[in-house]
Protein backbone atom coordinates (compact mmCIF):
# COMPACT_ATOMS: atom_id res chain seq x y z
CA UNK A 1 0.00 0.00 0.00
CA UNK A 2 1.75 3.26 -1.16
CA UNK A 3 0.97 6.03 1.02
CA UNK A 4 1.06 8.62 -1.36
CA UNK A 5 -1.67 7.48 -3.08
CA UNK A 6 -3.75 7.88 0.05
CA UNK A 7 -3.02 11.31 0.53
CA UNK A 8 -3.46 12.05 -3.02
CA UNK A 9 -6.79 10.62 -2.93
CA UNK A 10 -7.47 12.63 -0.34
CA UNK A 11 -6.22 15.56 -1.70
CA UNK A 12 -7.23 15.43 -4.81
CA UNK A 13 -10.64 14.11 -4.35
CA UNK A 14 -11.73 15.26 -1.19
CA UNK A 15 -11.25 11.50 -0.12
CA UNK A 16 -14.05 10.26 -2.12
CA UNK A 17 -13.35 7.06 -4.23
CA UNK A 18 -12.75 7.03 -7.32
CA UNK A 19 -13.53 3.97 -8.25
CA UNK A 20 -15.76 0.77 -7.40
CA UNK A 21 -12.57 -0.94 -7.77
CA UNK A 22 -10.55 1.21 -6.30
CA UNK A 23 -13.08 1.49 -2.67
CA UNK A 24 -12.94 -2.70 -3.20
CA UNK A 25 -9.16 -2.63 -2.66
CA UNK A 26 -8.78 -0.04 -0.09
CA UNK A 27 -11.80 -1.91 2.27
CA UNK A 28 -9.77 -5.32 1.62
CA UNK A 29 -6.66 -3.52 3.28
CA UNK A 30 -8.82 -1.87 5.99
CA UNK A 31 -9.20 -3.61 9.61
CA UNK A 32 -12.10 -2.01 10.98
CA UNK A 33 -12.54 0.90 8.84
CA UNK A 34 -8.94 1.91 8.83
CA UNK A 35 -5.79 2.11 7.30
CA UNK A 36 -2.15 2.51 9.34
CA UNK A 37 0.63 2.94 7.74
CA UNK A 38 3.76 3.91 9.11
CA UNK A 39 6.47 5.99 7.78
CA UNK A 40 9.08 7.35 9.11
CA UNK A 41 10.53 11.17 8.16
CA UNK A 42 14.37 12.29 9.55
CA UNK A 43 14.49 9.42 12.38
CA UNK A 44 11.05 9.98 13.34
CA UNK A 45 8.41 7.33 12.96
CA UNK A 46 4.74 7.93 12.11
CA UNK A 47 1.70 5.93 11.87
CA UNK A 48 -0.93 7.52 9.91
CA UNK A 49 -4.72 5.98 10.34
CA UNK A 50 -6.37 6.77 6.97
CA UNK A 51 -10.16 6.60 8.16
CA UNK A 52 -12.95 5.04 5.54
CA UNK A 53 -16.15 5.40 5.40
CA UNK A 54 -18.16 4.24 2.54
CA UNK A 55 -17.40 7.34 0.13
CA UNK A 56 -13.94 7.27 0.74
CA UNK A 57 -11.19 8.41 3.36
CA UNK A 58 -12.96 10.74 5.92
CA UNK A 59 -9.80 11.85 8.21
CA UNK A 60 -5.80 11.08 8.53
CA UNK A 61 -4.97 11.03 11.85
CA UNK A 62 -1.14 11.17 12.38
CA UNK A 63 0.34 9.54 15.37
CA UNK A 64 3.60 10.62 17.08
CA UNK A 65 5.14 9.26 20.13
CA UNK A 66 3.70 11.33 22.48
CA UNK A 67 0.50 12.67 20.70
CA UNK A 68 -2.34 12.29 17.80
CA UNK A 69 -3.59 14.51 15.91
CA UNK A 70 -5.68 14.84 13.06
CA UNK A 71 -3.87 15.85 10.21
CA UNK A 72 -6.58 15.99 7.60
CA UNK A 73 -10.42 16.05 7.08
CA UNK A 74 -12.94 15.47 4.78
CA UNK A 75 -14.60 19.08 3.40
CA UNK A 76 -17.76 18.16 4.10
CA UNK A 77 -18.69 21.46 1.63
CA UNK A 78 -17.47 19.22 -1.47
CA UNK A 79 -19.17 21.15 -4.07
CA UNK A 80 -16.97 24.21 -2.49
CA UNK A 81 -13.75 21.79 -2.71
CA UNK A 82 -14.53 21.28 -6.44
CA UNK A 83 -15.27 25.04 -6.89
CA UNK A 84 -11.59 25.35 -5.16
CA UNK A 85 -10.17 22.83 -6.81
CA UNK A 86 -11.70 24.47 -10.48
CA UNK A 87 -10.18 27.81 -9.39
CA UNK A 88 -7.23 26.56 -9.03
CA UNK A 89 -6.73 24.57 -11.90
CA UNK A 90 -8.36 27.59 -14.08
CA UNK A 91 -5.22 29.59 -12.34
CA UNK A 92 -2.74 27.33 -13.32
CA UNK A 93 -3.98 27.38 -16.53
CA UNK A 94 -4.12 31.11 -17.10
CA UNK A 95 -0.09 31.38 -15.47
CA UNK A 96 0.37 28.86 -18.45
CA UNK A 97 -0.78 30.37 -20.99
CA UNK A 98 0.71 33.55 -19.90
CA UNK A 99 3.95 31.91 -20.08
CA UNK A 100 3.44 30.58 -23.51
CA UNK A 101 2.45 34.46 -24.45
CA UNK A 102 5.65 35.28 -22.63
CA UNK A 103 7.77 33.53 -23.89
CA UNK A 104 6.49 34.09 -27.79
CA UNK A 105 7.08 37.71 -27.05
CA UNK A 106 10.31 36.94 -25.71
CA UNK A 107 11.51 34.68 -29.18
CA UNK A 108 9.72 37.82 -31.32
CA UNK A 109 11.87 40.28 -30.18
CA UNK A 110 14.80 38.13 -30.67
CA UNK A 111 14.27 37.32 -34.15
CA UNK A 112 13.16 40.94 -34.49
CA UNK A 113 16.33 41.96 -33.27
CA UNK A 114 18.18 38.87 -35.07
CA UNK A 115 17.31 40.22 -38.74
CA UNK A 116 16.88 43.58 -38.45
CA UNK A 117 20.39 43.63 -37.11
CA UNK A 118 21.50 41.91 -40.29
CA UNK A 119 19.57 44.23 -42.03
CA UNK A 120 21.23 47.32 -40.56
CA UNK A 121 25.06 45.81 -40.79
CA UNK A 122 24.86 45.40 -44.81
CA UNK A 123 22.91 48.67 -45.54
CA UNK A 124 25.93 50.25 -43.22
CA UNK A 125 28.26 48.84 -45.61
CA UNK A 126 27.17 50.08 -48.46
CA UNK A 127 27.43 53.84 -46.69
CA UNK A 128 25.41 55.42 -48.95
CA UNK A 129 23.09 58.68 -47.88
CA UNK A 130 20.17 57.14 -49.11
CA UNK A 131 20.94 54.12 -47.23
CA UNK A 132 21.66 55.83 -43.98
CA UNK A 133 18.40 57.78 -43.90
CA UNK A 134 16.71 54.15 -44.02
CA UNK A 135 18.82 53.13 -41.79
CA UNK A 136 18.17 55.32 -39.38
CA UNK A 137 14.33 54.57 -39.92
CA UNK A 138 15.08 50.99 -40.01
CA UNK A 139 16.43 51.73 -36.05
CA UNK A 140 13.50 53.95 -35.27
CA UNK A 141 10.90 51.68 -35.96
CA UNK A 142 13.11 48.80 -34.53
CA UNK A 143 13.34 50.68 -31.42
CA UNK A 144 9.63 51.26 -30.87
CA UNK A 145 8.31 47.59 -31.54
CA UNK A 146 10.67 46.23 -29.35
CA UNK A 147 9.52 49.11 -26.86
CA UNK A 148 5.82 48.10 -27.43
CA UNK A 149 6.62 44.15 -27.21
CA UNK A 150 8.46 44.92 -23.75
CA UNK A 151 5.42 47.15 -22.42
CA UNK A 152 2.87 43.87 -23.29
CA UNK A 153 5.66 41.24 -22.05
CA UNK A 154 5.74 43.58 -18.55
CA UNK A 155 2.46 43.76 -18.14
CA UNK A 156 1.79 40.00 -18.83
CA UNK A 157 4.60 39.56 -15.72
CA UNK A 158 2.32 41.81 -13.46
């Protein structure tokens, strides 16, 4: 029995089953509606009761030497644990996709800056007056869309 799945059932799900199959397995381990496992964490041991009811895991007691306490419960609110656990998942998603936009701005500018660059070395080879004046509109316009790509990349930080 791997205790991390316990707590991630229990995290994760509020403790409810997920399964038929899965509440089969976890009442064959159970004596008397409980689970202990022991584990121990920088030369301390633990026993953690995982207690079942017949939805799932409805508290984790943890047991020290000298002491129990409960170390997790059941919401019993569980549409407001899946409204939490929605809001949170809609968060994660929107810091994603903020990175993606991130770092798209990021790889713009650089190629921006990459071939216009390239752009600007040969026409300032040629040294020509003509070529100068574009060259210096070339920079101009460089200079603000890289200003305008840094103000949207800023903000998305923020």
């Amino acid at each position: 029995m791997d205790i991390k799945s316990l707590f991630s059932l229990a995290y994760t799900n509020n403790g409810f089953f997920k399964s038929e199959k899965q509440a089969s397995f976890l009442f064959s381990k159970a004596i008397d509606g409980s689970i202990t496992i022991a584990k121990s964490f920088y030369n301390n041991t633990y026993l953690f009761h995982f207690i079942l009811d017949e939805s799932g895991i409805i508290e984790i007691l943890k047991e020290t030497s000298n002491q129990t306490t409960v170390h997790w419960t059941r919401n019993p609110d569980h549409e407001d644990f899946l409204n939490k656990k929605k809001a949170l998942a809609d968060e994660k998603e929107e810091k994603k996709q903020k990175a993606d936009r991130f770092n798209k701005i990021c790889t713009i500018i650089n190629n921006y800056h990459s071939r216009n660059t390239n752009k600007i070395i040969n026409m300032m080879q040629s040294k020509s007056d003509e070529q100068m004046v574009e060259i210096m509109k070339i920079i101009k316009k460089h200079d603000n869309i890289i200003k305008q790509l840094e103000q949207e990349r800023d903000q998305l930080m923020n």
